[in-house]
C-alpha atoms as a PDB file:
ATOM      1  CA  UNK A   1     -40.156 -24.087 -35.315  1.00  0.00           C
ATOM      2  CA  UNK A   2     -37.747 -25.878 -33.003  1.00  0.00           C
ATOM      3  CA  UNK A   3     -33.935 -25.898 -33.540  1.00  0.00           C
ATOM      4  CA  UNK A   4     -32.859 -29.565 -34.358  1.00  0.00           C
ATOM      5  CA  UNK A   5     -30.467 -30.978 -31.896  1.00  0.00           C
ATOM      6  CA  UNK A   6     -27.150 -30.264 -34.704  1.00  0.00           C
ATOM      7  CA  UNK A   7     -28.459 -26.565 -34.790  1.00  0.00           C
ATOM      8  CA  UNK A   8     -28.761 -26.047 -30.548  1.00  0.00           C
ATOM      9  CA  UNK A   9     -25.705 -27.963 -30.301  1.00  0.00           C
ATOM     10  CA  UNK A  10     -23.938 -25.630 -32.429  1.00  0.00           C
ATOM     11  CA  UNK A  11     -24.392 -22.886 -30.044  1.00  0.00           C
ATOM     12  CA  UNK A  12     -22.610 -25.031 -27.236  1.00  0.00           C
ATOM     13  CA  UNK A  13     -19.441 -23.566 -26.752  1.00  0.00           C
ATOM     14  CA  UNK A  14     -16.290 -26.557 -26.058  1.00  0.00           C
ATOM     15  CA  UNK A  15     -13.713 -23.525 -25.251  1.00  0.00           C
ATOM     16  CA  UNK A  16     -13.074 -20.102 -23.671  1.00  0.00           C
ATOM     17  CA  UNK A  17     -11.931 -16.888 -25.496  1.00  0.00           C
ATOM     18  CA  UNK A  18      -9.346 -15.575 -23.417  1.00  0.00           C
ATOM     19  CA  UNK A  19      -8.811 -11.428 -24.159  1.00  0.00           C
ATOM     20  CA  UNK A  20      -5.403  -9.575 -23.839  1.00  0.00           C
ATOM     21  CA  UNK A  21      -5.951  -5.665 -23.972  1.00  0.00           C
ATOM     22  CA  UNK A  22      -8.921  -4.458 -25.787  1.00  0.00           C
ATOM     23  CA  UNK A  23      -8.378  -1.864 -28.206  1.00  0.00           C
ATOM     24  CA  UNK A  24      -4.259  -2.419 -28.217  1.00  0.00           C
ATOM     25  CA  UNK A  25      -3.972  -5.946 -29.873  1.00  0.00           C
ATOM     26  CA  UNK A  26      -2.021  -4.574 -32.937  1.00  0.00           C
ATOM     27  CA  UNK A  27       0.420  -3.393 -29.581  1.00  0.00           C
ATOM     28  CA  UNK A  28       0.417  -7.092 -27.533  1.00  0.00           C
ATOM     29  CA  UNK A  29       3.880  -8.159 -29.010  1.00  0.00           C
ATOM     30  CA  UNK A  30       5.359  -4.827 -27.122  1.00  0.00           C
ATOM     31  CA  UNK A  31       3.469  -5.228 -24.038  1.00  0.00           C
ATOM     32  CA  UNK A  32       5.024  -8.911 -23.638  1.00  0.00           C
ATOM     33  CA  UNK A  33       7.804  -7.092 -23.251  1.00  0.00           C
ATOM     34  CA  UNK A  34       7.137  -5.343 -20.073  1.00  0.00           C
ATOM     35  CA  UNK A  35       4.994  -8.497 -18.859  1.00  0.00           C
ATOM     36  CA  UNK A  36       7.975 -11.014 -19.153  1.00  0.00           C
ATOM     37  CA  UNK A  37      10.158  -8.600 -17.245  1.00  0.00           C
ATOM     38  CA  UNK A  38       7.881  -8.631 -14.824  1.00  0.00           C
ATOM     39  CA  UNK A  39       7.349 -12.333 -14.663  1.00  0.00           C
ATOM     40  CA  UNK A  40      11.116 -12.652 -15.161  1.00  0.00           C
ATOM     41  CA  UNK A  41      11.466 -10.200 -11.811  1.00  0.00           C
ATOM     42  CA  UNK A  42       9.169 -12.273  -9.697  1.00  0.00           C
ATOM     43  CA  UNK A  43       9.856 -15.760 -10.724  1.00  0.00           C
ATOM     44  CA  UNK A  44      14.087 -14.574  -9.632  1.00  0.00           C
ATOM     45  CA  UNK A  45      12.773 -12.018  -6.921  1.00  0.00           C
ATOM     46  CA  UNK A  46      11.038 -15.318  -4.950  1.00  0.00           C
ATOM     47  CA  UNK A  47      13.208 -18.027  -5.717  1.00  0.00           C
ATOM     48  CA  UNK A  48      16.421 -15.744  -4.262  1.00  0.00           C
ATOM     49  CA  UNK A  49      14.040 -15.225  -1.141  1.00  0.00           C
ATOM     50  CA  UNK A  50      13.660 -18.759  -0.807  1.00  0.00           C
ATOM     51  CA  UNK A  51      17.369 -19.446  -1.832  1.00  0.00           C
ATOM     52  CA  UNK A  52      18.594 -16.847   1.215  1.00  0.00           C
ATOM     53  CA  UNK A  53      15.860 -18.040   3.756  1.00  0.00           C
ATOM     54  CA  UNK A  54      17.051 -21.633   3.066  1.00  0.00           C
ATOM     55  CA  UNK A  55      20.705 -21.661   2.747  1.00  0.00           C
ATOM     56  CA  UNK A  56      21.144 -18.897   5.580  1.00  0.00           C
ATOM     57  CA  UNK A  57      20.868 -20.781   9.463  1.00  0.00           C
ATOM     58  CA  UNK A  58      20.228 -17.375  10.892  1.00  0.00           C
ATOM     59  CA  UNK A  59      17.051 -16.950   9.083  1.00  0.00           C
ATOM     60  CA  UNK A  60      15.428 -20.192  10.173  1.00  0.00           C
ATOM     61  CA  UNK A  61      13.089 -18.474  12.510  1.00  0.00           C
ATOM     62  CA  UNK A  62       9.562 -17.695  12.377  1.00  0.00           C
ATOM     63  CA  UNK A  63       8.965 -14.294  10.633  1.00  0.00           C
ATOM     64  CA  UNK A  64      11.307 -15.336   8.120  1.00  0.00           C
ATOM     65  CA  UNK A  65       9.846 -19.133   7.709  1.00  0.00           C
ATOM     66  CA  UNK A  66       6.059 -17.485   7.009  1.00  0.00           C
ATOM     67  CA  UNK A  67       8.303 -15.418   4.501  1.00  0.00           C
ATOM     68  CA  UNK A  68       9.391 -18.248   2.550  1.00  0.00           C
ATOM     69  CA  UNK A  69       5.720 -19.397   2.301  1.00  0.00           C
ATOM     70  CA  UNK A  70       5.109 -16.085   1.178  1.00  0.00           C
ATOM     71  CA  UNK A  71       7.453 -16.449  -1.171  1.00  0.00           C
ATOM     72  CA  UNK A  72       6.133 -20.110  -2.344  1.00  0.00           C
ATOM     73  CA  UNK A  73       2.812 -18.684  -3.108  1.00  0.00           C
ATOM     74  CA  UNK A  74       3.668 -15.839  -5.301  1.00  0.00           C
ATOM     75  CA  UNK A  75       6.060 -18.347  -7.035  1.00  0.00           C
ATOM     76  CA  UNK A  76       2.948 -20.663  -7.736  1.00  0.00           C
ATOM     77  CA  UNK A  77       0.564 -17.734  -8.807  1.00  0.00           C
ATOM     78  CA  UNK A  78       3.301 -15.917 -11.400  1.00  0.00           C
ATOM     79  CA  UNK A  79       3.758 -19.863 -12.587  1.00  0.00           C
ATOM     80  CA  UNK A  80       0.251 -20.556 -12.966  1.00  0.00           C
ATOM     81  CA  UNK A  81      -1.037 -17.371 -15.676  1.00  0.00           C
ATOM     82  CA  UNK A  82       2.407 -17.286 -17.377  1.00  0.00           C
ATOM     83  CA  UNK A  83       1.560 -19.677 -19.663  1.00  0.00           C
ATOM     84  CA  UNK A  84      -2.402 -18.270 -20.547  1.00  0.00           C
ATOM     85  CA  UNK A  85      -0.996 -14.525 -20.941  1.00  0.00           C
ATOM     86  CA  UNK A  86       2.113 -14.746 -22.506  1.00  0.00           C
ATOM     87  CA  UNK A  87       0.467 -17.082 -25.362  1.00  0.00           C
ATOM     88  CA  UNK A  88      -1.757 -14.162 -25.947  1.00  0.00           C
ATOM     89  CA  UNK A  89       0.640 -11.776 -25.766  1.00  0.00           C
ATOM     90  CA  UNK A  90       3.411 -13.350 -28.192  1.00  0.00           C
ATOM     91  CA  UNK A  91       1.368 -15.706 -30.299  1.00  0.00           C
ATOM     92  CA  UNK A  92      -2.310 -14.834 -29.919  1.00  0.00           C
ATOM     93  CA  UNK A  93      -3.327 -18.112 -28.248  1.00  0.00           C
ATOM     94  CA  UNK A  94      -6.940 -17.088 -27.033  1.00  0.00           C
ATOM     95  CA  UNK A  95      -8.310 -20.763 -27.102  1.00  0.00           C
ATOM     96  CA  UNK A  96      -8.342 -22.674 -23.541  1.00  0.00           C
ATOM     97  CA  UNK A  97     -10.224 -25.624 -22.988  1.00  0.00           C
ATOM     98  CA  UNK A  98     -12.764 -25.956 -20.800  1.00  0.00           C
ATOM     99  CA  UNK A  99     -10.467 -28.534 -18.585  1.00  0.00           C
ATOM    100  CA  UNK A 100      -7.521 -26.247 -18.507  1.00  0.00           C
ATOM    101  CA  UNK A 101      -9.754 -23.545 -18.098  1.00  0.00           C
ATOM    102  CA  UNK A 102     -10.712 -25.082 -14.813  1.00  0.00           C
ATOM    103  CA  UNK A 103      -7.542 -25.662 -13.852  1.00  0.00           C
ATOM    104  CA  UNK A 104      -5.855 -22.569 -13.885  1.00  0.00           C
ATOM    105  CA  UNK A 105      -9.000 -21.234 -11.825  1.00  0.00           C
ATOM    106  CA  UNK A 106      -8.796 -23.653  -9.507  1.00  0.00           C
ATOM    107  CA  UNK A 107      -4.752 -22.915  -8.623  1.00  0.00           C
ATOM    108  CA  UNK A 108      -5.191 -19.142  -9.037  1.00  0.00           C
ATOM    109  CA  UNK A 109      -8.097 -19.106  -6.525  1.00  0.00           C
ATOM    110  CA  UNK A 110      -6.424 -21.422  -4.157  1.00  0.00           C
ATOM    111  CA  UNK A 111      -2.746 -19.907  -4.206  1.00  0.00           C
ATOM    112  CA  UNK A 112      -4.905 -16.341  -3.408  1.00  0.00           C
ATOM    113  CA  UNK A 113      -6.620 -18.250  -0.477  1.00  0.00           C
ATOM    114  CA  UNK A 114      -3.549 -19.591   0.725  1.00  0.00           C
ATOM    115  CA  UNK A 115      -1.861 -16.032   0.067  1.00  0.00           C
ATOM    116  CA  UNK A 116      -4.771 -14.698   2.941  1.00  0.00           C
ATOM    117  CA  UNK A 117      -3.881 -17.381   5.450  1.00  0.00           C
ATOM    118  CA  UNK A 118       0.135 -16.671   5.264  1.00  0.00           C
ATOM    119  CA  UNK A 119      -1.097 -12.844   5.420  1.00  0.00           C
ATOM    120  CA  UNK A 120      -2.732 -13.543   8.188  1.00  0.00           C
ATOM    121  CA  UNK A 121      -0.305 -16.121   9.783  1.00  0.00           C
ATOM    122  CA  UNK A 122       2.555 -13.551   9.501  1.00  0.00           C
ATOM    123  CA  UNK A 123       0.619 -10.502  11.541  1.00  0.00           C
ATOM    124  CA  UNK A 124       0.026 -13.564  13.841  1.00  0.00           C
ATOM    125  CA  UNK A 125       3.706 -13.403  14.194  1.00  0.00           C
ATOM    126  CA  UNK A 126       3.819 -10.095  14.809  1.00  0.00           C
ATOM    127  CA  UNK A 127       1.422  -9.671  17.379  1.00  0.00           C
ATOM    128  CA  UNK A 128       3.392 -12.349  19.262  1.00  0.00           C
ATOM    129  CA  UNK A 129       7.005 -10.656  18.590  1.00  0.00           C
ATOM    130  CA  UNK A 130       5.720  -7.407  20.098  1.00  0.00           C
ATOM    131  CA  UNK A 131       3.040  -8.056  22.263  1.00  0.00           C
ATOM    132  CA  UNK A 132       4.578 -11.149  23.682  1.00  0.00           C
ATOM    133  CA  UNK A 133       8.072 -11.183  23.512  1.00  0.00           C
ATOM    134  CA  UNK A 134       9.426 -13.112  26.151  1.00  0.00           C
ATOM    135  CA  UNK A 135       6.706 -16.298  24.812  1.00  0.00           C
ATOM    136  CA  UNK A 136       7.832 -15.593  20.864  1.00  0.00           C
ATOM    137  CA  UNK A 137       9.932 -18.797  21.188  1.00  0.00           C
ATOM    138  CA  UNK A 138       7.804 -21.259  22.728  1.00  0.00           C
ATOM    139  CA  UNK A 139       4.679 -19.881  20.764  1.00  0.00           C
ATOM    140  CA  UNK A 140       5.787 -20.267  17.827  1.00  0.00           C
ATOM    141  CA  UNK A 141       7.590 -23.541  17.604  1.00  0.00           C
ATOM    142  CA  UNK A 142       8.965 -25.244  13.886  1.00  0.00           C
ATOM    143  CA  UNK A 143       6.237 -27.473  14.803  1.00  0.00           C
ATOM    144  CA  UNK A 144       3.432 -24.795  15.257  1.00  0.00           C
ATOM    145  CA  UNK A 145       4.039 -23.304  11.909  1.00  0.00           C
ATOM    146  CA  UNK A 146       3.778 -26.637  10.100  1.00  0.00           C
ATOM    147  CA  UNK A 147       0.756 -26.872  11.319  1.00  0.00           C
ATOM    148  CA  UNK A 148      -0.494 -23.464  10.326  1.00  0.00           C
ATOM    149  CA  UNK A 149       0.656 -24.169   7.423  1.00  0.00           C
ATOM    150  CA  UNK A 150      -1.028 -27.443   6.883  1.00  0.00           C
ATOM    151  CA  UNK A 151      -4.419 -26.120   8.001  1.00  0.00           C
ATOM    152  CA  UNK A 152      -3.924 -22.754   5.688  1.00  0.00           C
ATOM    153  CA  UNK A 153      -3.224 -25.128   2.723  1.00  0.00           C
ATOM    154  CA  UNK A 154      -6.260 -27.590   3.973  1.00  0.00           C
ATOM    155  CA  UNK A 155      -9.055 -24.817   3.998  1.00  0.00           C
ATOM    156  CA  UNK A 156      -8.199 -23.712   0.786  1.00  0.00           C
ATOM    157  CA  UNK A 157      -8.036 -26.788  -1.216  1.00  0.00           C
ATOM    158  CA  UNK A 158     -11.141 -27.670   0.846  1.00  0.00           C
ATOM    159  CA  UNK A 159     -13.245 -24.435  -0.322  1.00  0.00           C
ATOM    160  CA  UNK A 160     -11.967 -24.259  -3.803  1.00  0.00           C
ATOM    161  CA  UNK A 161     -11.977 -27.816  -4.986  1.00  0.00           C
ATOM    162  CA  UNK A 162     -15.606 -28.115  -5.722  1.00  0.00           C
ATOM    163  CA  UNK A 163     -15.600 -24.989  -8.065  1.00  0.00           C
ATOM    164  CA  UNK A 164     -14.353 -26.870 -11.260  1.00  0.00           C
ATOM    165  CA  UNK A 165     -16.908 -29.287 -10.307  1.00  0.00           C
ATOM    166  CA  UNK A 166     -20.075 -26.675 -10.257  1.00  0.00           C
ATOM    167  CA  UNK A 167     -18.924 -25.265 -13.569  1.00  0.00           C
ATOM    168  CA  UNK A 168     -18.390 -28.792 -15.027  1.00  0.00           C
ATOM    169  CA  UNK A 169     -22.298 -29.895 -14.975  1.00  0.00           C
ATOM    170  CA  UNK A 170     -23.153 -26.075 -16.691  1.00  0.00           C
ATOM    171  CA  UNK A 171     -23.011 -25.809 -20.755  1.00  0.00           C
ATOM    172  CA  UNK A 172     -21.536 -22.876 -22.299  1.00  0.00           C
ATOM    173  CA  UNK A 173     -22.934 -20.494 -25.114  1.00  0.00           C
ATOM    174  CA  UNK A 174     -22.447 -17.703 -27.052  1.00  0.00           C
ATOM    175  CA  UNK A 175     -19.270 -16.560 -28.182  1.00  0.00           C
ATOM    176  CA  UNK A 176     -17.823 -17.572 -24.667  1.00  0.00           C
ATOM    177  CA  UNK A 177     -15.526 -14.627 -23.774  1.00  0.00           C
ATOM    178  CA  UNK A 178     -13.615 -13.970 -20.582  1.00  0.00           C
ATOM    179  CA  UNK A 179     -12.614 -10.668 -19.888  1.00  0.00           C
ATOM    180  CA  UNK A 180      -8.740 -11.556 -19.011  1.00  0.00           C
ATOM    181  CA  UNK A 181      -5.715 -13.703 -19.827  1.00  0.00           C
ATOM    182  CA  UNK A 182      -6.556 -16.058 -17.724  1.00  0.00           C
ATOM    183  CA  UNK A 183      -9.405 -17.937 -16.075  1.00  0.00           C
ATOM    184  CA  UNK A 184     -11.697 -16.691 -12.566  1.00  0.00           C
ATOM    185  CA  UNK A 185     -14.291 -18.410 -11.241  1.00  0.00           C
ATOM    186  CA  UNK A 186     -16.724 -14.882 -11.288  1.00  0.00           C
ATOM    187  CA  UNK A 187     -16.092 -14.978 -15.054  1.00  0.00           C
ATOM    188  CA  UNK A 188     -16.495 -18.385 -16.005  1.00  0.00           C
ATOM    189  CA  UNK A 189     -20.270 -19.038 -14.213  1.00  0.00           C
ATOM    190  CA  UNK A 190     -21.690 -15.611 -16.161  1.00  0.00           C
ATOM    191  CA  UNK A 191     -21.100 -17.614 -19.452  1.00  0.00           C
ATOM    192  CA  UNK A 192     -23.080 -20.522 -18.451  1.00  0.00           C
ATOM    193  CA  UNK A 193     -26.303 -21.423 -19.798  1.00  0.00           C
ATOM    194  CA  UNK A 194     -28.132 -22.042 -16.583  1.00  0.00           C
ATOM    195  CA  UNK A 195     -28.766 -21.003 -13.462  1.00  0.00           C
ATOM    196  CA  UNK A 196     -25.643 -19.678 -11.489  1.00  0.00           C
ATOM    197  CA  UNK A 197     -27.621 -18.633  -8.266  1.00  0.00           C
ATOM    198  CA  UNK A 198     -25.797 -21.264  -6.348  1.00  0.00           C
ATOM    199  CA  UNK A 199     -22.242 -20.679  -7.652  1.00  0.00           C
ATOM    200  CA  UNK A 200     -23.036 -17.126  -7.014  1.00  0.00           C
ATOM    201  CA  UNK A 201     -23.666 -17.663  -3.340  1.00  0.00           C
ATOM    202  CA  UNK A 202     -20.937 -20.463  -2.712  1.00  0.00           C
ATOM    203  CA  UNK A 203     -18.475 -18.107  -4.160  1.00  0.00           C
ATOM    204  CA  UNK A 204     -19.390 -14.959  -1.921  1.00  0.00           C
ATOM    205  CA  UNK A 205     -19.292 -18.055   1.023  1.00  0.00           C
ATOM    206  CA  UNK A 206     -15.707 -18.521   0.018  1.00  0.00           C
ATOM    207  CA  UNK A 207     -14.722 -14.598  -0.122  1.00  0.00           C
ATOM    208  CA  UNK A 208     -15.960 -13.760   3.369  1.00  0.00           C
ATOM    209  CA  UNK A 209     -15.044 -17.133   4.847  1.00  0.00           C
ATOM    210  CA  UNK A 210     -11.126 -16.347   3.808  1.00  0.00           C
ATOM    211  CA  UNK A 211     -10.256 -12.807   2.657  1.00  0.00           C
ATOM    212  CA  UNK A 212     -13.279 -11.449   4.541  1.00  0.00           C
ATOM    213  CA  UNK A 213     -12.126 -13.255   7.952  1.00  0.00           C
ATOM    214  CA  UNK A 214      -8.650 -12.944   7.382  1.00  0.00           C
ATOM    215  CA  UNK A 215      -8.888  -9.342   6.586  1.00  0.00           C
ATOM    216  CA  UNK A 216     -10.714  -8.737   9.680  1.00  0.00           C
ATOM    217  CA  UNK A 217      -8.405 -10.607  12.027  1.00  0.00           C
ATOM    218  CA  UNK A 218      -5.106  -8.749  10.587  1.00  0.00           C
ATOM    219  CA  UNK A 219      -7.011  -5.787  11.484  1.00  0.00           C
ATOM    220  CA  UNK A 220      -7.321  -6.968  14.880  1.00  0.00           C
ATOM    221  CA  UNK A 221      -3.994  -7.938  15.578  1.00  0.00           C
ATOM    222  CA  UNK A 222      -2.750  -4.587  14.420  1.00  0.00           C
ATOM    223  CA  UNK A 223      -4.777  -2.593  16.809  1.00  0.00           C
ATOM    224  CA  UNK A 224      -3.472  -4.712  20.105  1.00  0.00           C
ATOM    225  CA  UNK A 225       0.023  -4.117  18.249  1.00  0.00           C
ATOM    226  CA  UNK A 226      -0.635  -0.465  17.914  1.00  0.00           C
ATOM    227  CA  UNK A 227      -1.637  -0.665  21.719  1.00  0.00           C
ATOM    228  CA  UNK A 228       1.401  -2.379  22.872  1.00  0.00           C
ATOM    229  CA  UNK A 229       3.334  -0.329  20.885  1.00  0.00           C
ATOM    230  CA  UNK A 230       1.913   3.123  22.266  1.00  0.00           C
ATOM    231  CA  UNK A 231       2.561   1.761  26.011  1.00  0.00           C
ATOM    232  CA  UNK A 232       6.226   1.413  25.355  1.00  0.00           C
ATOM    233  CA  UNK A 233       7.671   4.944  27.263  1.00  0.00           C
ATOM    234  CA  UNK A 234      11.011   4.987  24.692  1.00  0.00           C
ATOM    235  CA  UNK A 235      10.240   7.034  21.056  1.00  0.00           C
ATOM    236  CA  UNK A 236      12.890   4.862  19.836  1.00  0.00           C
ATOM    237  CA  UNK A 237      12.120   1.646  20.569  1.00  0.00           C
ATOM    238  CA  UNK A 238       8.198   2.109  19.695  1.00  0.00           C
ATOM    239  CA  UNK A 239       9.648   3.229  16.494  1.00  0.00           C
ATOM    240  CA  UNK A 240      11.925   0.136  16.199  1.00  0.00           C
ATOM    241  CA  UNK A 241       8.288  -2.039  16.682  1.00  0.00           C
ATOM    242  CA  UNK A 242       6.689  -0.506  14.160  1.00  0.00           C
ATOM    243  CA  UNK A 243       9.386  -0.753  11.532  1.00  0.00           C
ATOM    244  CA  UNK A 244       9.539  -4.630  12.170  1.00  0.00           C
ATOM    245  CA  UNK A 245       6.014  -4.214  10.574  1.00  0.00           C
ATOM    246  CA  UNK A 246       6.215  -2.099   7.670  1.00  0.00           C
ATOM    247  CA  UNK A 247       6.924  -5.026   5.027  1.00  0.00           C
ATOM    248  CA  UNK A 248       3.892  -7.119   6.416  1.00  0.00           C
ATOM    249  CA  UNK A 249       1.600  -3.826   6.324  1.00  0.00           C
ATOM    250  CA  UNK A 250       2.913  -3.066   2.798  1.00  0.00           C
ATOM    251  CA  UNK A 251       2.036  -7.036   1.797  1.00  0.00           C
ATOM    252  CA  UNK A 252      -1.241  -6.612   3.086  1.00  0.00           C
ATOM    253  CA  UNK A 253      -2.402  -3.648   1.205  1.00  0.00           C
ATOM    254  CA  UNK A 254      -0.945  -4.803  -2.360  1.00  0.00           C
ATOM    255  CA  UNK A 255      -2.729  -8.096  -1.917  1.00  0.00           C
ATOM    256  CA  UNK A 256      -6.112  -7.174  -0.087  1.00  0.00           C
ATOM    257  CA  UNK A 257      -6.383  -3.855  -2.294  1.00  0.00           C
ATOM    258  CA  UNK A 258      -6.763  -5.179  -6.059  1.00  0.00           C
ATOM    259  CA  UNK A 259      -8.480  -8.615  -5.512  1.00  0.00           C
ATOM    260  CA  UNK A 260     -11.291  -6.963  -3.295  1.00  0.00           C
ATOM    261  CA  UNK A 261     -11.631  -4.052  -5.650  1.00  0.00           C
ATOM    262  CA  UNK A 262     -11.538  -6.933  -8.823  1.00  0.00           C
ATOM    263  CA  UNK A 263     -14.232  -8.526  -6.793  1.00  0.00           C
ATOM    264  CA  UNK A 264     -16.208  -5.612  -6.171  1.00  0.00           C
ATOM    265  CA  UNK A 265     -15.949  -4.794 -10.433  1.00  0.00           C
ATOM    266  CA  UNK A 266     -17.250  -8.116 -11.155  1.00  0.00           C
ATOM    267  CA  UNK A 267     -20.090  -8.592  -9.082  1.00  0.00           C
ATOM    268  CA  UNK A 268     -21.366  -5.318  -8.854  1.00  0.00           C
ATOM    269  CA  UNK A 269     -19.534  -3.057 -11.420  1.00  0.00           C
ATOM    270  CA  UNK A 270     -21.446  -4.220 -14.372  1.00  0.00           C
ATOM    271  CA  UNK A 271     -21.153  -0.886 -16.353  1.00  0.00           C
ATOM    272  CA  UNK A 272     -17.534  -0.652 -15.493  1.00  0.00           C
ATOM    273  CA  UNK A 273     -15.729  -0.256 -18.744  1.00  0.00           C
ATOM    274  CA  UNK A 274     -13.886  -3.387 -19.918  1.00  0.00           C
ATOM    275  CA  UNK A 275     -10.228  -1.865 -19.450  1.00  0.00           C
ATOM    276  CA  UNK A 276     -10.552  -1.176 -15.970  1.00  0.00           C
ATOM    277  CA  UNK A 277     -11.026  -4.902 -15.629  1.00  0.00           C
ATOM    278  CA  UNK A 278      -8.350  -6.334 -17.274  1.00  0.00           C
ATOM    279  CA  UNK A 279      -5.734  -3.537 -15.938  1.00  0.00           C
ATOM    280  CA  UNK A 280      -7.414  -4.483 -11.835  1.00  0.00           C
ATOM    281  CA  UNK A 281      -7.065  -8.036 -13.119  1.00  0.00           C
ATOM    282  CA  UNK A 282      -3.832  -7.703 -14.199  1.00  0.00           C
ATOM    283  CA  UNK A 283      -2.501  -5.606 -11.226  1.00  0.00           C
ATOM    284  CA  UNK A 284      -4.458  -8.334  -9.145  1.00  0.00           C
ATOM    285  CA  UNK A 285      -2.093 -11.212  -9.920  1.00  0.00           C
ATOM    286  CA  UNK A 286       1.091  -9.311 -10.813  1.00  0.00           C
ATOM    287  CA  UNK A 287       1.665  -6.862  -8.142  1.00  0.00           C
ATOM    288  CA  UNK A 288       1.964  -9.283  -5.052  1.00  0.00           C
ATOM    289  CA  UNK A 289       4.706 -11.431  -6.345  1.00  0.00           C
ATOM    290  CA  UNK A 290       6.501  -8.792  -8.334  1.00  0.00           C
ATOM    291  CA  UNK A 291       6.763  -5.903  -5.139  1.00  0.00           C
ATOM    292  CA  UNK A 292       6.877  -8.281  -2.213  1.00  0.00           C
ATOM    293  CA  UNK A 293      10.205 -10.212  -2.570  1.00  0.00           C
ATOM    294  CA  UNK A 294      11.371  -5.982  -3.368  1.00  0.00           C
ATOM    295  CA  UNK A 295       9.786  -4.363  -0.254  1.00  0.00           C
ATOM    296  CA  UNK A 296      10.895  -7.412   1.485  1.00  0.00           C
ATOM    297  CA  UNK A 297      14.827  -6.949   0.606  1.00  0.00           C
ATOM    298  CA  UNK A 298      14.458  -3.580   1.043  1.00  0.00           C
ATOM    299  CA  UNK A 299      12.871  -2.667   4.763  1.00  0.00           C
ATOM    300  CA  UNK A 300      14.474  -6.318   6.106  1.00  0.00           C
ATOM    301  CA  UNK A 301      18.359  -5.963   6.817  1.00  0.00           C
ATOM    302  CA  UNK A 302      19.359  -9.341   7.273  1.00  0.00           C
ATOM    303  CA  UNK A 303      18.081 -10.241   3.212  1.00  0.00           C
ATOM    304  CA  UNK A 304      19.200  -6.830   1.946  1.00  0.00           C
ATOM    305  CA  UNK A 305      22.648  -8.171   3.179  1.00  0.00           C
ATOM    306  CA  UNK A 306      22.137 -11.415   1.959  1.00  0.00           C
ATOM    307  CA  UNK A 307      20.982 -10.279  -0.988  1.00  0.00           C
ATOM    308  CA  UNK A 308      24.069  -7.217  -1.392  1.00  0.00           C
ATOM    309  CA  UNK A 309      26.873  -9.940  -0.282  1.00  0.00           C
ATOM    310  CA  UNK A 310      25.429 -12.458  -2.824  1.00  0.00           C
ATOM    311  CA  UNK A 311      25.415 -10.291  -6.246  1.00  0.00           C
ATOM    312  CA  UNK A 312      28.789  -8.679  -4.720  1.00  0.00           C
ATOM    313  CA  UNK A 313      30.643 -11.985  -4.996  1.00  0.00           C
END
């Protein structure tokens, strides 16, 4: 016998489940504590970068101008889950609407885009400070590095905006869980009641055409700096090149590391278990803009001074 249209519509699905930590839930209300330090650290950590970078003339030059977008980014992706996984965490607020849902996926993937491009802008800058020194200036211009960042924002508004849109024409069933505290696009399409074929193959478009390309072309400029570096005659001053790297190279590897492994666990790590998820998910979206305003004060002398001389007075 056929279901009647009230019966088949009751297995439509108007929200998302969000999930915290499985297994611990009688422990969220202790691990908020933890997670709002850590917000708390980042949210401070990248507004005093942008504070210092802005307020301090000698810093207005190009390393430490990518920096501040650096900085921006992080800012929007800490903003953009606090909301979904603190309400979990402190009130038990699993319910997001399929709107809001889309949303927060849309910002989350697009601030990660954008996080790739300034990534990939800043080993950009390196290449030039080392390998061409004497052009550093008229290479990279204010003007140049408006643009970049223009045309880093532009591609990834332009490859993420019609996301929300492909999972707006699917219907949802079933008890509609996601498997974090917040919403990705690799989640959402698995709960659809269709066909996801298409989403499937747009979205692997959109990882090589950004973190795959990007990732690739960092790679690139690091082995002409390596070269450059290893045809300077003085131990010291290759040293002294190589150190001007270290924060970039330490960027790279907490960003590129988790989301690539996250995507690897949700596209092809179906038996997984569910914790390693959430804890890559988790490590995904906190560990950039928690450690890079840290390793950034810490290995770059003109903010650690900033930064000392500022909580000294």
């Amino acid at each position: 016998m056929s279901l009647g249209p009230l019966e088949s519509s009751s297995n439509i699905s108007s929200t998302f489940l969000l999930s915290g930590i499985p297994g611990l839930e009688h422990m969220h209300i202790w691990i908020s504590i933890p997670l709002c330090f850590i917000y708390l650290v980042s949210i401070l950590g990248n507004c005093t970068i942008l504070f210092i970078i802005k307020t301090e003339p000698s810093l207005h030059e190009p390393m430490y101008l990518f920096l501040s977008m650096l900085a921006v980014t992080d800012l929007g992706l800490s903003l953009c889950t606090l909301p979904t996984v603190l309400g979990i965490f402190w009130i038990g607020a699993r319910d997001i609407g399929h709107d809001a849902c889309f949303a927060q996926l849309f910002f989350i993937h697009c601030l990660s885009f954008l996080e790739s491009s300034v990534l990939l802008s800043m080993a950009f800058d390196r290449f030039v400070a080392i390998c061409r020194p004497l052009h550093y200036a008229s290479i990279l211009t204010n003007t140049v590095i408006g643009r970049i960042g223009l045309v880093s924002l532009g591609r990834s508004v332009a490859l993420i905006f019609p996301l929300p849109f492909m999972l707006k024409r699917f219907s949802y069933c079933g008890s509609a869980l996601l498997s974090h505290s917040y919403c990705l696009h690799q989640e959402v399409m698995k709960l659809a009641c269709a066909d996801i074929k298409a989403n499937s193959i747009y979205g692997m478009f959109v990882i090589v055409s950004t973190v795959g390309v990007d990732s690739l072309l960092i790679l690139f400029s690091y082995a002409l700096i390596l070269r450059t570096v290893l045809s300077i005659a003085s131990r010291a001053e290759r040293f002294k090149a190589l150190n001007t790297c270290v924060s970039h190279i330490c960027a790279v590897l907490l960003f590129y590391t988790p989301m690539i492994g996250l995507s690897i666990i949700h596209r092809f790590g179906n038996k997984a278990p569910h914790l390693v998820q959430v804890i890559m998910g988790f490590v995904y979206l906190l560990a950039p803009p928690l450690m890079n305003p840290i390793v950034y004060s810490v290995k770059t002398k003109q903010i650690r001074d900033r930064v000392a001389h500022a909580f000294c007075c």
